[in-house]
Protein backbone atom coordinates (compact mmCIF):
# COMPACT_ATOMS: atom_id res chain seq x y z
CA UNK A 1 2.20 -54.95 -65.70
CA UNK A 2 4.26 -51.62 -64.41
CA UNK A 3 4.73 -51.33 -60.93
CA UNK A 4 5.64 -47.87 -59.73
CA UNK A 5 8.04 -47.07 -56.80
CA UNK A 6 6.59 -45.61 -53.55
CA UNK A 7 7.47 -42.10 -53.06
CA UNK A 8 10.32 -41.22 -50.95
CA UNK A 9 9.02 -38.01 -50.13
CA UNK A 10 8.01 -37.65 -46.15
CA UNK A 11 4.71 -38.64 -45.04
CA UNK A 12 3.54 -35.06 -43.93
CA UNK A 13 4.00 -33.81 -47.73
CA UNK A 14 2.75 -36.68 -48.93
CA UNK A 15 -0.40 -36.05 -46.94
CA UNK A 16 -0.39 -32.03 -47.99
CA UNK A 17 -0.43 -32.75 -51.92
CA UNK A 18 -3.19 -35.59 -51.09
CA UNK A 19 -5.17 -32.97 -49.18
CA UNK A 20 -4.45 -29.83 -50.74
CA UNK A 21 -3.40 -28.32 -47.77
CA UNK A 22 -0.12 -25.77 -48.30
CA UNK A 23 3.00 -26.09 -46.61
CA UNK A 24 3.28 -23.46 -43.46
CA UNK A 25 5.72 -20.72 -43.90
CA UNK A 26 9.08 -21.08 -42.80
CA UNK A 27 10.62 -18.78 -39.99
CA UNK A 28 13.90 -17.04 -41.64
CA UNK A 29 16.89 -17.86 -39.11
CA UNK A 30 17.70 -14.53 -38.72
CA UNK A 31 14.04 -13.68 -36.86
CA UNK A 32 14.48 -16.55 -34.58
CA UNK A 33 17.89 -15.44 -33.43
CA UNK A 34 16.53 -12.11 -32.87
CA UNK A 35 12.85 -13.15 -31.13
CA UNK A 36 14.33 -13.71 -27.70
CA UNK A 37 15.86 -9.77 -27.82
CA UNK A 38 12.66 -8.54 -28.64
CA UNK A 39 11.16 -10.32 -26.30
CA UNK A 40 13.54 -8.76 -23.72
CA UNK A 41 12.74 -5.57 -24.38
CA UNK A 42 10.22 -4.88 -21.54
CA UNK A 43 12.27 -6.23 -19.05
CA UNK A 44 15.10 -4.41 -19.95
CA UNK A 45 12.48 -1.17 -20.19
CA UNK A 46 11.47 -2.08 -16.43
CA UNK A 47 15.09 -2.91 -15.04
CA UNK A 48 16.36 0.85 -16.68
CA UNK A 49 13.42 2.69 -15.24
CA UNK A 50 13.82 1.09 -11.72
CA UNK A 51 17.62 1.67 -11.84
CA UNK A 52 18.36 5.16 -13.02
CA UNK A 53 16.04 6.88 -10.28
CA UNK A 54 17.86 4.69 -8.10
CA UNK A 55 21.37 5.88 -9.24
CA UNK A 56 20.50 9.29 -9.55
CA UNK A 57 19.24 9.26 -6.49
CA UNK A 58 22.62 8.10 -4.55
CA UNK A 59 23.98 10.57 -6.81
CA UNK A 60 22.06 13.18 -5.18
CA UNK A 61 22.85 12.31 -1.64
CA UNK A 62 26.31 13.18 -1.79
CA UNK A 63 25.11 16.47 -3.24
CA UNK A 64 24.02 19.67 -1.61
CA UNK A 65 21.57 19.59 -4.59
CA UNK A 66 18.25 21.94 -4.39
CA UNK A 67 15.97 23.63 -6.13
CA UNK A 68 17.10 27.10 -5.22
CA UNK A 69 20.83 25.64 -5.73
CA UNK A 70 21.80 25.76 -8.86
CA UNK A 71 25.74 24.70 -8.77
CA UNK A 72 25.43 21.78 -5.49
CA UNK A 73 28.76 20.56 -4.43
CA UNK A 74 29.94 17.55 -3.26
CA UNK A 75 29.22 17.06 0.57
CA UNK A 76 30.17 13.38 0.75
CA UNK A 77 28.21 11.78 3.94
CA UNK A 78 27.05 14.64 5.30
CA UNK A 79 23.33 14.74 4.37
CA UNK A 80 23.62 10.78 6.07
CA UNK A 81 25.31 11.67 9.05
CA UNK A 82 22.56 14.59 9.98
CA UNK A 83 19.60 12.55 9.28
CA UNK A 84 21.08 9.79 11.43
CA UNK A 85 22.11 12.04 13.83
CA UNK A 86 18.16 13.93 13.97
CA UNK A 87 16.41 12.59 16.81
CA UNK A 88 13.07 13.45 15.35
CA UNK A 89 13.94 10.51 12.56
CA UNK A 90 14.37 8.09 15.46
CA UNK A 91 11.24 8.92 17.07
CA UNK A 92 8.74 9.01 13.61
CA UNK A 93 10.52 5.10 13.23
CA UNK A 94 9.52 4.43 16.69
CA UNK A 95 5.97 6.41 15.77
CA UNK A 96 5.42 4.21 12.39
CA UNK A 97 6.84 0.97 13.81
CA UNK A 98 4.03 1.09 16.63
CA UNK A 99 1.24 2.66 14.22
CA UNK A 100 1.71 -0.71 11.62
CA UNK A 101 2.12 -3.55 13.98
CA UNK A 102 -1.23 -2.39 16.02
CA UNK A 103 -3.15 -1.34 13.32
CA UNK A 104 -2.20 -4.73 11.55
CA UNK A 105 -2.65 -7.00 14.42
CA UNK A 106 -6.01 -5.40 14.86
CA UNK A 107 -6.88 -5.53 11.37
CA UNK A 108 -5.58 -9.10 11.08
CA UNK A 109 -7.95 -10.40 14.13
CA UNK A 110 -10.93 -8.78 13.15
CA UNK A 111 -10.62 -9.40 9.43
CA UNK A 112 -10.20 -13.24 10.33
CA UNK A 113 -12.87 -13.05 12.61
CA UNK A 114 -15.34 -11.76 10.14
CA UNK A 115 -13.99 -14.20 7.53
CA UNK A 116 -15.09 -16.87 9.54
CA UNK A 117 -18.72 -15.67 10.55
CA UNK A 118 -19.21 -14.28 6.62
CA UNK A 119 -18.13 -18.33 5.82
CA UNK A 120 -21.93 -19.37 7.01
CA UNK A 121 -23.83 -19.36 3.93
CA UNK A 122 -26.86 -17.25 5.32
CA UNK A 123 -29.16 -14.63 3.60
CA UNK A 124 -27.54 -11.72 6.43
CA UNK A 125 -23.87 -12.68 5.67
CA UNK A 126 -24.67 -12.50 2.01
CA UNK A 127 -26.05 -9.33 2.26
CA UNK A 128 -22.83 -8.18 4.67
CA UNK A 129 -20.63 -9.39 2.72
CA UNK A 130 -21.61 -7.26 -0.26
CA UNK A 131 -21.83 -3.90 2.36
CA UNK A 132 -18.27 -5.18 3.51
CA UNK A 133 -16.14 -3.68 0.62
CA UNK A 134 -17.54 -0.36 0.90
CA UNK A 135 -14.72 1.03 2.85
CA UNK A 136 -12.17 -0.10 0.19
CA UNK A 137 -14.12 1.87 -2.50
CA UNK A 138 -13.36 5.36 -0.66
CA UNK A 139 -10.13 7.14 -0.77
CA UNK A 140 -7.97 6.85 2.17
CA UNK A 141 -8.16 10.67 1.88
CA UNK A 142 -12.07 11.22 1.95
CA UNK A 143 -12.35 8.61 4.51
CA UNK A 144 -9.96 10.20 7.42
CA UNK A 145 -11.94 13.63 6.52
CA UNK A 146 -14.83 12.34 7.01
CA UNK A 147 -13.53 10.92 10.16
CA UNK A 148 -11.80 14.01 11.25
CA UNK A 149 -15.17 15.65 11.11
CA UNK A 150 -16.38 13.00 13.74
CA UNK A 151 -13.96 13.29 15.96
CA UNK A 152 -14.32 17.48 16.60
CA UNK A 153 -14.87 17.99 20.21
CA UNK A 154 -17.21 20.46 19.39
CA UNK A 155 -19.65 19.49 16.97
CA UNK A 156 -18.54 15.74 16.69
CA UNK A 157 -20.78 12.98 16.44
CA UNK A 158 -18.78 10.24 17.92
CA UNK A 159 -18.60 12.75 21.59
CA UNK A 160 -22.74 13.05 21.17
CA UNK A 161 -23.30 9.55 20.59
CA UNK A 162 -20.74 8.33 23.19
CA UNK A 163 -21.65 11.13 25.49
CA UNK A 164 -18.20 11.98 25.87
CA UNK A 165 -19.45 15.80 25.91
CA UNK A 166 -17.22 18.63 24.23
CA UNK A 167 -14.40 18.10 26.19
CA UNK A 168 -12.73 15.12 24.82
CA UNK A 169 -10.69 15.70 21.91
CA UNK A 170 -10.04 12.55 19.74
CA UNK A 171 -6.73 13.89 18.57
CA UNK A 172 -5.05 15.13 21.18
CA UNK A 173 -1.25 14.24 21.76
CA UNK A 174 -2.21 11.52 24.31
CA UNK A 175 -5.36 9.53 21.52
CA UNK A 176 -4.42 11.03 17.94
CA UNK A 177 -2.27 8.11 17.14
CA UNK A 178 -4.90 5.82 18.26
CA UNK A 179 -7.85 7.47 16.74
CA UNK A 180 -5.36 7.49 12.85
CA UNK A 181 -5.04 3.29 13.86
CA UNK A 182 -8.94 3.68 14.45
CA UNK A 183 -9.67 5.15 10.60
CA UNK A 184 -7.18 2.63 9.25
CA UNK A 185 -8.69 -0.36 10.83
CA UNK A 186 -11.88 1.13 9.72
CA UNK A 187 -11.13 1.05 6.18
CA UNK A 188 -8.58 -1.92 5.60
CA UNK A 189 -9.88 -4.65 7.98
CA UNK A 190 -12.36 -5.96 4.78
CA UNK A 191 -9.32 -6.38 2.66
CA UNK A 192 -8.20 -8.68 4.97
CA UNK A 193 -11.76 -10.27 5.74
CA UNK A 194 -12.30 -10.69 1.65
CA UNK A 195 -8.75 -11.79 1.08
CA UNK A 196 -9.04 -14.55 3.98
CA UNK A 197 -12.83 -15.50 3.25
CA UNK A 198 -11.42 -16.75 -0.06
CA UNK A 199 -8.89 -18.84 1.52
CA UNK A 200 -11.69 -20.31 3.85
CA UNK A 201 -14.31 -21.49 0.75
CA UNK A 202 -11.01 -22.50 -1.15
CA UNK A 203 -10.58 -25.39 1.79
CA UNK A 204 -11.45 -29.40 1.07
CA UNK A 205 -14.53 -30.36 2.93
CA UNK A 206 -13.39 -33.51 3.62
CA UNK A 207 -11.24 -33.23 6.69
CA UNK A 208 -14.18 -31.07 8.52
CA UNK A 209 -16.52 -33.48 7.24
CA UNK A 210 -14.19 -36.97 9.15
CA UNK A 211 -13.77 -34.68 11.99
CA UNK A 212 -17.04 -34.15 12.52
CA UNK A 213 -18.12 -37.97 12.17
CA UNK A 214 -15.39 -38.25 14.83
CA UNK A 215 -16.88 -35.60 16.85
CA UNK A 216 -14.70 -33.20 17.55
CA UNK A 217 -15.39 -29.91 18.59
CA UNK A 218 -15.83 -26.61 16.57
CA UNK A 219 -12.54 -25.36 18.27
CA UNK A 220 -10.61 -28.36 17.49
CA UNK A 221 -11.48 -27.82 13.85
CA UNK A 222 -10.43 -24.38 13.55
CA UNK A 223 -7.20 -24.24 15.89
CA UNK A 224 -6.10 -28.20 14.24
CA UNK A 225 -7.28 -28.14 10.49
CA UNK A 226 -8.64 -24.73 9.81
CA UNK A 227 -6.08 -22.14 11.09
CA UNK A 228 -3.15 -24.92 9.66
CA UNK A 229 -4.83 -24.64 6.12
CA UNK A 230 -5.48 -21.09 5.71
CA UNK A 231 -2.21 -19.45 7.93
CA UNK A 232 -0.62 -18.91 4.03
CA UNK A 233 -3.66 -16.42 3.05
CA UNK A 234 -3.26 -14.82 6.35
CA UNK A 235 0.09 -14.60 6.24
CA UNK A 236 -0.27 -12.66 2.36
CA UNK A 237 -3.05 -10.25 4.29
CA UNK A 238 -0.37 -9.49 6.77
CA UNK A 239 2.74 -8.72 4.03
CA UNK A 240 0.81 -6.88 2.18
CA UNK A 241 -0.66 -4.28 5.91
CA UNK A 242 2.32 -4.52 6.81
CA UNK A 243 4.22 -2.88 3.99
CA UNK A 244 0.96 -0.23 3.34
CA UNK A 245 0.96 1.07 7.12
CA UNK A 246 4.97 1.36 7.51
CA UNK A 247 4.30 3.62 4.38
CA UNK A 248 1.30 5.57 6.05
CA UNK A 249 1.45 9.31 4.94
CA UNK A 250 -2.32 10.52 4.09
CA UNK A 251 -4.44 9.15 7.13
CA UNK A 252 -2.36 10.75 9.64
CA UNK A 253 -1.40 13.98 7.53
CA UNK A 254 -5.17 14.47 7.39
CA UNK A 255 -5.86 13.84 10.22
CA UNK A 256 -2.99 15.54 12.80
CA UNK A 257 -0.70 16.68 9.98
CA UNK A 258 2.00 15.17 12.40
CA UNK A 259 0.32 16.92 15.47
CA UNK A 260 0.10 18.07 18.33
CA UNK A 261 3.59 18.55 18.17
CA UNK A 262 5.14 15.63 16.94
CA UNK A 263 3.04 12.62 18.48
CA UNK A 264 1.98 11.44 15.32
CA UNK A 265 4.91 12.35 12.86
CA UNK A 266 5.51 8.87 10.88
CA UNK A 267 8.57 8.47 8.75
CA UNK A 268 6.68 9.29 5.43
CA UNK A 269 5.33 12.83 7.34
CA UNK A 270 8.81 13.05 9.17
CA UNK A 271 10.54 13.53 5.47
CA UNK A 272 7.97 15.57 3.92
CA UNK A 273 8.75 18.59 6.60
CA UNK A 274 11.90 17.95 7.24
CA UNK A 275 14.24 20.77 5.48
CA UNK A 276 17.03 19.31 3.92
CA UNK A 277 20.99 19.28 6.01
CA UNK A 278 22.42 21.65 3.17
CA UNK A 279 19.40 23.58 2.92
CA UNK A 280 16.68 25.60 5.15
CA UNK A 281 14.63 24.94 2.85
CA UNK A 282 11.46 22.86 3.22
CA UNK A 283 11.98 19.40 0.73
CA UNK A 284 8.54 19.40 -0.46
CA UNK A 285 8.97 23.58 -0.82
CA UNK A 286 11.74 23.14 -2.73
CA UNK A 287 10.00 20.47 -5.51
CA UNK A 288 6.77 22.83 -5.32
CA UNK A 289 6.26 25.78 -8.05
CA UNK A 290 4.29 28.22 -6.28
CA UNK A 291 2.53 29.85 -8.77
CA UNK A 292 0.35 27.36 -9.89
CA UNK A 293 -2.36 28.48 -12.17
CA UNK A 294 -5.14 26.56 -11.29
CA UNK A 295 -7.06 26.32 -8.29
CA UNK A 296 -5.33 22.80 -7.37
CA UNK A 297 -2.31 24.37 -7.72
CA UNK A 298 -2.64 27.19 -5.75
CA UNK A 299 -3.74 25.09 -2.65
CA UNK A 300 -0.97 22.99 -3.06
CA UNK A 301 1.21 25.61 -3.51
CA UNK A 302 -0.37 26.95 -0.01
CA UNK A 303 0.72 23.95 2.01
CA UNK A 304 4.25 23.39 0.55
CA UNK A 305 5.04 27.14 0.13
CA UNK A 306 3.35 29.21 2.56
CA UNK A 307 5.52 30.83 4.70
CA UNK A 308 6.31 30.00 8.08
CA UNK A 309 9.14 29.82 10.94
CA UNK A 310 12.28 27.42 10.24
CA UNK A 311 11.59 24.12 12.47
CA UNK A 312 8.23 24.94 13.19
CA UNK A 313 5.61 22.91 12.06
CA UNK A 314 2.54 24.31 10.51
CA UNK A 315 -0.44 24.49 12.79
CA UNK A 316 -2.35 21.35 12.35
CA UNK A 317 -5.96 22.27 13.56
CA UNK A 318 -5.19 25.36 10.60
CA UNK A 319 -5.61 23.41 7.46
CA UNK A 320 -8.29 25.32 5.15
């Protein structure tokens, strides 16, 4: 009787000829040295197109580049020294500054407070809650029109249901900044009520639940274990106001177009009108073409491009 020797071939291809089952392919070496470059790519991609408008940029700045300049020179730290030097930047930094950190402290109260009465599981705050987003679905745009139409003295509907009469004006130099934090409380405070309700239902039970058997009182719970627990999803609400109303531009530009005067000329406004220190020339005049072809065109080329006094700022009750 022949005894045979046991295979010395490994147990996985031992099992694959048992089985039928074929070997998997084999990755050459030269496509695994090159995965992790292709998989680089993107990032690369992103860091370039973040970069170069970055550089080119600071290029720029040392340049009395324009559109109606064809050969700039090289002005060194000029262009810096007049914008630092412009007291109308200081004051639109003074005007944004106060504009973001009332309109998100307002935003940031309310929106908590709602959070907290939409947590009740009840057939009304269902139904609110749903109505709640409704702001966030209109553009910023459409909404302070809208609102612009509502605060006219004279055919207004917020000076007929108030009975304010026609003689208070909503955007006047002493309430226009007030009445853009008004629009943009308006339409951002459910951002902040949504984004903070879902930190609220994403809480344990069980600490409300002991405190409750120990019977504290509903104030206890919220300033001890509920404010503690949620502060990091009111803290992201806050970031992310914060950084959207230092950037402000179209709520107030509807609104006041910087107006009256320059009461309610953010930083974002301040630039846009603003000619440039090597130029008299208008910065969003120069970047403009006016001779658009199509309607759009034409009425942008009206506000960037229509002619007007150098330092004077068009008429904001004027807009077509």
């Amino acid at each position: 009787m022949t005894t045979t020797a046991p295979s010395k071939r490994p147990p996985d291809q031992l099992d694959r000829k048992m089985t039928g089952d074929k070997a998997p392919p084999t990755v050459p070496k030269w496509r695994r040295g090159l995965r992790p470059y292709v998989l680089s790519v993107p990032a690369v991609a992103i860091v370039i197109g973040i970069l170069y408008p970055f550089i080119l940029g600071a290029y720029y700045a040392v340049l009395n580049y324009s559109a109606d300049n064809p050969t700039p020179t090289f002005v060194g730290l000029r262009n810096f020294r007049a914008v630092l030097t412009d007291p109308s930047l200081w004051h639109s930094v003074l005007v944004t500054v106060q504009y973001a950190v009332v309109a998100t402290g307002l935003e940031t109260v309310l929106g908590v407070g709602i959070a907290l009465l939409l947590n009740r599981s009840t057939l009304v705050g269902r139904a609110f809650e749903k109505v709640l987003i409704l702001p966030l679905m209109i553009a910023p745009v459409i909404a302070a029109t809208m609102w612009k139409l509502m605060f006219n003295p004279s055919f207004g509907v917020l000076n007929h249901i108030l009975g304010l009469g026609h003689g208070f004006d909503w955007l006047s130099t002493r309430t226009g900044l007030w009445s853009a934090i008004l629009v943009d409380v308006w339409i951002y405070t459910p951002f902040v009520a949504i984004l903070v309700l879902a930190g609220v239902r994403s809480l344990p039970r069980e600490p409300f639940e002991a405190s409750e058997v120990d019977g504290a009182s509903w104030f206890y719970m919220f300033r001890r274990l509920m404010l503690p627990m949620m502060w990091p999803y009111v803290l992201v609400a806050v970031i992310f106001r914060l950084m959207d109303c230092l950037k402000i531009f179209d709520i107030v530009y509807v609104l006041t177009a910087g107006g009256p005067g320059n009461s309610t000329t953010t930083l974002q406004i301040n630039a846009f009108e603003t000619p440039s220190p090597t130029s008299t020339t208008p910065a969003a005049a120069r970047t403009c073409s006016c001779s658009g072809s199509s309607s759009s065109s034409r009425h942008a080329s009206w506000w960037a491009c229509s002619a007007r006094p150098s330092g004077v700022r068009p008429g904001w009750r004027d807009r077509p």
